[in-house]
N, C-alpha and C. Protein backbone atom coordinates (compact mmCIF):
# COMPACT_ATOMS: atom_id res chain seq x y z
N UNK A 1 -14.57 -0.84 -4.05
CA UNK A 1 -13.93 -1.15 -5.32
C UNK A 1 -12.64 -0.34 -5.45
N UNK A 2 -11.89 -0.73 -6.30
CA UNK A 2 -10.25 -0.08 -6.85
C UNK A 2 -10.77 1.44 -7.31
N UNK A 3 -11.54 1.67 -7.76
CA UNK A 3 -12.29 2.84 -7.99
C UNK A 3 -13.02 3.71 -6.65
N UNK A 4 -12.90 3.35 -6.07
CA UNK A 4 -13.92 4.27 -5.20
C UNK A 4 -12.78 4.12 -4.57
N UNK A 5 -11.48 3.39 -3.64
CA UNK A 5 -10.56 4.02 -3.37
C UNK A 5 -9.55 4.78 -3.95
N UNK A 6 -9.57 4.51 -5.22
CA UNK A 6 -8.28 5.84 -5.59
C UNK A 6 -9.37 6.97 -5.74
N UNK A 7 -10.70 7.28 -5.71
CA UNK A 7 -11.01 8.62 -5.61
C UNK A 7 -11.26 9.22 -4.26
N UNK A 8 -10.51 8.63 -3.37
CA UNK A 8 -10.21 8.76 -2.03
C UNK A 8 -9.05 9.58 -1.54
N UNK A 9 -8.97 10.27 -0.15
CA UNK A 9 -8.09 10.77 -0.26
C UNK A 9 -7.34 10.70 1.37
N UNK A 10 -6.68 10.05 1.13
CA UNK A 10 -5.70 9.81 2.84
C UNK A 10 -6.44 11.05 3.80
N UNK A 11 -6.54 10.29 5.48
CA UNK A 11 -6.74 11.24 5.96
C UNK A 11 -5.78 10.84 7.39
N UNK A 12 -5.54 11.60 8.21
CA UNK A 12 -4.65 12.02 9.20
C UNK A 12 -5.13 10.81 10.39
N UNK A 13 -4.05 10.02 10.38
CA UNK A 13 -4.56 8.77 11.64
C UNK A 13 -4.42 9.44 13.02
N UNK A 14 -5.18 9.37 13.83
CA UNK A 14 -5.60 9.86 15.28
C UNK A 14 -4.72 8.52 15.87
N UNK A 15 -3.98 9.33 17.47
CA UNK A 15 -3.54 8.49 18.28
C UNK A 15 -4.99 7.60 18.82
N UNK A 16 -4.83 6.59 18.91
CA UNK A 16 -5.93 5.78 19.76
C UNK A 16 -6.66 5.36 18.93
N UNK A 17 -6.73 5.77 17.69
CA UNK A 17 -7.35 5.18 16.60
C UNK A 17 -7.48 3.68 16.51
N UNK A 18 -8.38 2.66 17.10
CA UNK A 18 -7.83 1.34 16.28
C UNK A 18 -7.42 0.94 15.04
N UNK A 19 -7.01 -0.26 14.79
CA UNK A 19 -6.73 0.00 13.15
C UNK A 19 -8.01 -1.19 12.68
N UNK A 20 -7.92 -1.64 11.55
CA UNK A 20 -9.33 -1.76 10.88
C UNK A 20 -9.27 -3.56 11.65
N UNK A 21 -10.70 -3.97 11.53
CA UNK A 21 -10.51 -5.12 12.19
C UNK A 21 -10.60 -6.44 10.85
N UNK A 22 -10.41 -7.16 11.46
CA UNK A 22 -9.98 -8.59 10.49
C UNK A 22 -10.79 -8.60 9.55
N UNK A 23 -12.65 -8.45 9.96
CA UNK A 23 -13.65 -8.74 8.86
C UNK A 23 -13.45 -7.25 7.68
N UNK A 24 -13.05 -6.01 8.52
CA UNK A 24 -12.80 -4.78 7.27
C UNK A 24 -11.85 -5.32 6.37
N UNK A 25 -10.60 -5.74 7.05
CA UNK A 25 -9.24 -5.81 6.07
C UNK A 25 -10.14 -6.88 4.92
N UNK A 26 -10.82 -8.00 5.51
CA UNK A 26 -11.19 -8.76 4.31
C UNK A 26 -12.57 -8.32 3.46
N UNK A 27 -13.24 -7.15 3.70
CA UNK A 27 -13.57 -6.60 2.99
C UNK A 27 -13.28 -5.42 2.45
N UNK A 28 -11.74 -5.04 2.68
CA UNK A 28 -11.02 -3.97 1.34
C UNK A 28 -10.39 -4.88 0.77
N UNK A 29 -9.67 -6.17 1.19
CA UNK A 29 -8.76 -6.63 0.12
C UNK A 29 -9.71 -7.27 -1.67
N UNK A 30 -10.51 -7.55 -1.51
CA UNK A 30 -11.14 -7.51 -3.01
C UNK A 30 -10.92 -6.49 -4.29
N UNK A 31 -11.10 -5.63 -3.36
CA UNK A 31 -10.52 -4.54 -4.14
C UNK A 31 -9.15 -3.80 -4.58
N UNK A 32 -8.12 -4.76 -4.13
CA UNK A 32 -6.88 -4.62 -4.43
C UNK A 32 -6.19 -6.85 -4.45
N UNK A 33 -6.79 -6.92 -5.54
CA UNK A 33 -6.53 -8.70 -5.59
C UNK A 33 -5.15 -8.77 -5.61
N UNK A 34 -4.10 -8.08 -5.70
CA UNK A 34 -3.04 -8.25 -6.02
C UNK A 34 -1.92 -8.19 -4.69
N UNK A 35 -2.47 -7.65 -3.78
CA UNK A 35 -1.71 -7.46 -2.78
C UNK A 35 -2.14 -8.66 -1.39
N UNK A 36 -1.23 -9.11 -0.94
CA UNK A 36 -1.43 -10.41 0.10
C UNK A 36 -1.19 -9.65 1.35
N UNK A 37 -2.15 -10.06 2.14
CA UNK A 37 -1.95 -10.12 3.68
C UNK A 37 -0.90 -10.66 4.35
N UNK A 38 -0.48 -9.89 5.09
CA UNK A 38 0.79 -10.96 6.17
C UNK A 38 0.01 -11.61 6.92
N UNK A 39 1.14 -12.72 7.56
CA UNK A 39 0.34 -13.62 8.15
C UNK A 39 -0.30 -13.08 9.58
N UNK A 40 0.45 -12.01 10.08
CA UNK A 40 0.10 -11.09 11.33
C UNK A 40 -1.50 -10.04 11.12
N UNK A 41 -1.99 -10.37 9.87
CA UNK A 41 -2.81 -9.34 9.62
C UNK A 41 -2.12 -7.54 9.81
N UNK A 42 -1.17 -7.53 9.50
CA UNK A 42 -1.05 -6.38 10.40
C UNK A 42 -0.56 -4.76 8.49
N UNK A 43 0.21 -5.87 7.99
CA UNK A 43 0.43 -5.27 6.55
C UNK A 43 -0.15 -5.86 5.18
N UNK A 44 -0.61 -5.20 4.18
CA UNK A 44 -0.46 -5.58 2.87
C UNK A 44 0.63 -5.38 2.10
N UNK A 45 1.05 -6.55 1.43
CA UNK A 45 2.25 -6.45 0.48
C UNK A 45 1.81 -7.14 -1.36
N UNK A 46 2.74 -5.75 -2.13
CA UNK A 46 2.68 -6.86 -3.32
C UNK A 46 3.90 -6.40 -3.60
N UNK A 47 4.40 -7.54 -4.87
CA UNK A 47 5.34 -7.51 -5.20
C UNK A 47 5.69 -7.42 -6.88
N UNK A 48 6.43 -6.74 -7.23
CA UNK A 48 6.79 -6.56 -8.74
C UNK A 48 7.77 -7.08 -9.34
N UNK A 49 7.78 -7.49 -10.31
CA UNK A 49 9.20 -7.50 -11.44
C UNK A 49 9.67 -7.06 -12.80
N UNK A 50 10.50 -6.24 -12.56
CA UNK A 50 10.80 -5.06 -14.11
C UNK A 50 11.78 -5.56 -15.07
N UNK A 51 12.02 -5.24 -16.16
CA UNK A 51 12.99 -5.77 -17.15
C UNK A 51 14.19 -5.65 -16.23
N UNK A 52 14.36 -3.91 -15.82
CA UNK A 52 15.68 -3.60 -15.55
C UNK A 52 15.30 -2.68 -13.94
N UNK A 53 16.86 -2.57 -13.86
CA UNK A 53 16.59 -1.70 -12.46
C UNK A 53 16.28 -0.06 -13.36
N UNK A 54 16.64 -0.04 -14.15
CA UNK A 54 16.00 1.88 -14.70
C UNK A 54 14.53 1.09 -14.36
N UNK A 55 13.81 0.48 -14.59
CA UNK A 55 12.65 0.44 -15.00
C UNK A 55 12.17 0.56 -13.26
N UNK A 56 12.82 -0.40 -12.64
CA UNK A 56 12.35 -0.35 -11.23
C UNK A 56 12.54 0.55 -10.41
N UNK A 57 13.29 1.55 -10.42
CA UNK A 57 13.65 2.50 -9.89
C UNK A 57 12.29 3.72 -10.68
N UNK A 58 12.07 4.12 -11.48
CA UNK A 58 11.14 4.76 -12.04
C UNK A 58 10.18 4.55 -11.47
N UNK A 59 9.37 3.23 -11.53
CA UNK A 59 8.38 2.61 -10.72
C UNK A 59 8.54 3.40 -9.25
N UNK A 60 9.83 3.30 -8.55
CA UNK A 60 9.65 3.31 -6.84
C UNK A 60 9.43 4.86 -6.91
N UNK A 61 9.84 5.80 -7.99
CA UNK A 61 9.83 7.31 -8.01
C UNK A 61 8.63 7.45 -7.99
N UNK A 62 7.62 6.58 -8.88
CA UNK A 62 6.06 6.96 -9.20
C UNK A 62 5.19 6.42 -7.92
N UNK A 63 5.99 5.68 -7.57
CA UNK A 63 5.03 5.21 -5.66
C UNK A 63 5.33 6.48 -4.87
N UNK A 64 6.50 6.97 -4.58
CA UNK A 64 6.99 7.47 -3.99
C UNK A 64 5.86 9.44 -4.09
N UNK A 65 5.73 9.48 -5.30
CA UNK A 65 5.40 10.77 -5.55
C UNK A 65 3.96 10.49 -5.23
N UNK A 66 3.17 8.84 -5.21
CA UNK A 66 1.59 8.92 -5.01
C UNK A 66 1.80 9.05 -3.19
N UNK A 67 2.75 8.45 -2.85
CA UNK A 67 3.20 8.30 -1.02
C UNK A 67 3.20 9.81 -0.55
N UNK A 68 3.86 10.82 -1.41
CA UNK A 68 4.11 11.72 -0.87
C UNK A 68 2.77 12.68 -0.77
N UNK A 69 1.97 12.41 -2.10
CA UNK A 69 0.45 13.02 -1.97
C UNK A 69 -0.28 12.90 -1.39
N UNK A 70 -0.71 11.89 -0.47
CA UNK A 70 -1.27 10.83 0.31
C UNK A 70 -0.74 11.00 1.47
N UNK A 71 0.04 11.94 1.90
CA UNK A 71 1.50 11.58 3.07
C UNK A 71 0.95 10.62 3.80
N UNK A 72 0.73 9.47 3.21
CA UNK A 72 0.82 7.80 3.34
C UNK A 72 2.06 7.03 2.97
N UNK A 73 2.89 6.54 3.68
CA UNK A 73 4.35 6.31 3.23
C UNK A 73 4.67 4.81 3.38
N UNK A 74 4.86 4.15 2.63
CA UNK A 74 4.82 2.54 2.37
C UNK A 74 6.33 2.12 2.59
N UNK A 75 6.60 1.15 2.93
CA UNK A 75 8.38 0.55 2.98
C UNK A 75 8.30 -0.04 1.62
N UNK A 76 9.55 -0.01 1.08
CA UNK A 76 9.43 0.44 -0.25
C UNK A 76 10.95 -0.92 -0.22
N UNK A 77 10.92 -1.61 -1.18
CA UNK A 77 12.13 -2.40 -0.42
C UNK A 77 12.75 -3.12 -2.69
N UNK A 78 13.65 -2.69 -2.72
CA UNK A 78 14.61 -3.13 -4.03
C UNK A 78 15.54 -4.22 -3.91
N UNK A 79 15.32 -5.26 -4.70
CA UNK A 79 16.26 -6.45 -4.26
C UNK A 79 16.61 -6.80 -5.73
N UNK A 80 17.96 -7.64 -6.05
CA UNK A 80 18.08 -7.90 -7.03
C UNK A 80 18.16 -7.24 -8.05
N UNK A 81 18.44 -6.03 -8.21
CA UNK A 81 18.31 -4.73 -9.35
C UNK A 81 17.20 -4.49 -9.94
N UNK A 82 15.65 -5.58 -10.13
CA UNK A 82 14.49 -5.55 -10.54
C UNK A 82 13.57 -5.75 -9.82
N UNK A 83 13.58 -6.43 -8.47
CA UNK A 83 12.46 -6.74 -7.92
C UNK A 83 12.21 -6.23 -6.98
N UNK A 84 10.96 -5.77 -6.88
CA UNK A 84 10.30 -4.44 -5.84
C UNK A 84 9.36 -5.20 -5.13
N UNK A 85 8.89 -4.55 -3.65
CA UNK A 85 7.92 -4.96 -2.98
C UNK A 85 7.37 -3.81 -2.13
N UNK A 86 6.42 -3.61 -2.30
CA UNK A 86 5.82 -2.21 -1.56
C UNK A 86 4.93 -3.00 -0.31
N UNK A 87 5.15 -2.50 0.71
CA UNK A 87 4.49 -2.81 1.71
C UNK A 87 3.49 -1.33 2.36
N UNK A 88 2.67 -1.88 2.87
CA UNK A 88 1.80 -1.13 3.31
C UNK A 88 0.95 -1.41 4.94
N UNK A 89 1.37 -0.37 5.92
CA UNK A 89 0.78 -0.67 6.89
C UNK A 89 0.85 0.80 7.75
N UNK A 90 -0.35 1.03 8.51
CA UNK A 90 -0.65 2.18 9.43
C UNK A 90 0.30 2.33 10.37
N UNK A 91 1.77 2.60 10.81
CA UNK A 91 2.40 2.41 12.02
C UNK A 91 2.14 2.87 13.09
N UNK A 92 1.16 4.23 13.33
CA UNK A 92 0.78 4.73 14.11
C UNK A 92 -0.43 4.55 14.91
N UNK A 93 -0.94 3.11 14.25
CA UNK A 93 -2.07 2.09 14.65
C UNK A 93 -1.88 1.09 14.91
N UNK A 94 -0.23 0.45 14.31
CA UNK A 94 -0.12 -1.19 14.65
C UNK A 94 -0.91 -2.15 14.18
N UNK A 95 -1.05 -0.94 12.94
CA UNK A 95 -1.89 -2.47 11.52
C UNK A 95 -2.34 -1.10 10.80
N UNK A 96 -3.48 -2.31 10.00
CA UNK A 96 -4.33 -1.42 8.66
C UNK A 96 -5.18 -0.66 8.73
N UNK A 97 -5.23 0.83 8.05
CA UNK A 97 -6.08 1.54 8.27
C UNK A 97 -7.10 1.52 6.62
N UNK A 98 -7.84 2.32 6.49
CA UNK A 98 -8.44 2.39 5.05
C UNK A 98 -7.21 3.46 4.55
N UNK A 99 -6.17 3.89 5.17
CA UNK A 99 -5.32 4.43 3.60
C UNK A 99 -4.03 3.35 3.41
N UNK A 100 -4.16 2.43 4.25
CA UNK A 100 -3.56 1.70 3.30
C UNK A 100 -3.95 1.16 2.44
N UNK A 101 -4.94 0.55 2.00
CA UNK A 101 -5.88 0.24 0.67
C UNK A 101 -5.82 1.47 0.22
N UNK A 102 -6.53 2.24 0.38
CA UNK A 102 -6.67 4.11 -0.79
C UNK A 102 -5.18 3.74 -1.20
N UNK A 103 -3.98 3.89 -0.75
CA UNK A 103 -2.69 3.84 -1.42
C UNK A 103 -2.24 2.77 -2.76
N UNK A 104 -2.62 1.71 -1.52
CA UNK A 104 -2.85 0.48 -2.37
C UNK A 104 -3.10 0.62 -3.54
N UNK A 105 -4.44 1.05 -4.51
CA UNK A 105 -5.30 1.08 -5.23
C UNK A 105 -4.54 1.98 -6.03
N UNK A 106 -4.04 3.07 -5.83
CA UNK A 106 -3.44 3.92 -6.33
C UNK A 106 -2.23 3.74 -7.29
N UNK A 107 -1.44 3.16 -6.33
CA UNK A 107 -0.24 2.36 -6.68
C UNK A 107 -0.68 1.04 -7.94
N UNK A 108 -1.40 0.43 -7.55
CA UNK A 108 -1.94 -0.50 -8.64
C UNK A 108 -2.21 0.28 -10.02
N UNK A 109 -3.15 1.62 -10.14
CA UNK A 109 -3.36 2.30 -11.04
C UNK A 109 -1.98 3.29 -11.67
N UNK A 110 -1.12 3.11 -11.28
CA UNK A 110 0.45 3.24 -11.47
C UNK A 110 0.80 2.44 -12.95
């Protein structure tokens, strides 16, 4: 649940680590309904829209400061002065680990 991952806490991805397999990713994404799979399985993405860019920029400060707690670090991407899209994926696995959901969840509770 969205709850039992934000009381989670990032942990340090190991080289050789696989990353989570197809049936995990589709049993964390329930718990973050808001964020879509790429078609590669490989990232979760969601996407936002703010009145203004103050508003969206605030937003990317408050990802940014849960990213930095987590040192879980998401591509973080501003288009249009309001519209945000946080992506999320393990790079040091070549897909999803469980902190990208823990982040996920976090960010949602944002």
């Amino acid at each position: 649940s969205a709850a039992e991952l934000t009381a989670k806490k990032c942990t340090a991805c190991e080289g050789g680590t696989p990353p989570l397999t197809a049936a995990e990713v589709a049993a964390h994404l329930p718990a973050v309904p808001e964020w879509k799979l790429s078609d590669d399985g490989k990232l979760i993405r969601r996407k936002y829209k703010f009145p203004d860019f103050a508003a969206a920029m605030a937003f990317l400060n408050r990802v940014a400061a849960v990213a930095e707690a987590e040192d879980h670090h998401p591509d973080l991407h501003l288009t249009g002065y309001r519209h945000v899209a946080v992506e999320l994926t393990t790079h040091a696995l070549g897909g999803l680990s469980a902190n990208d959901f823990i982040v996920a969840a976090k960010v949602d509770a944002l």
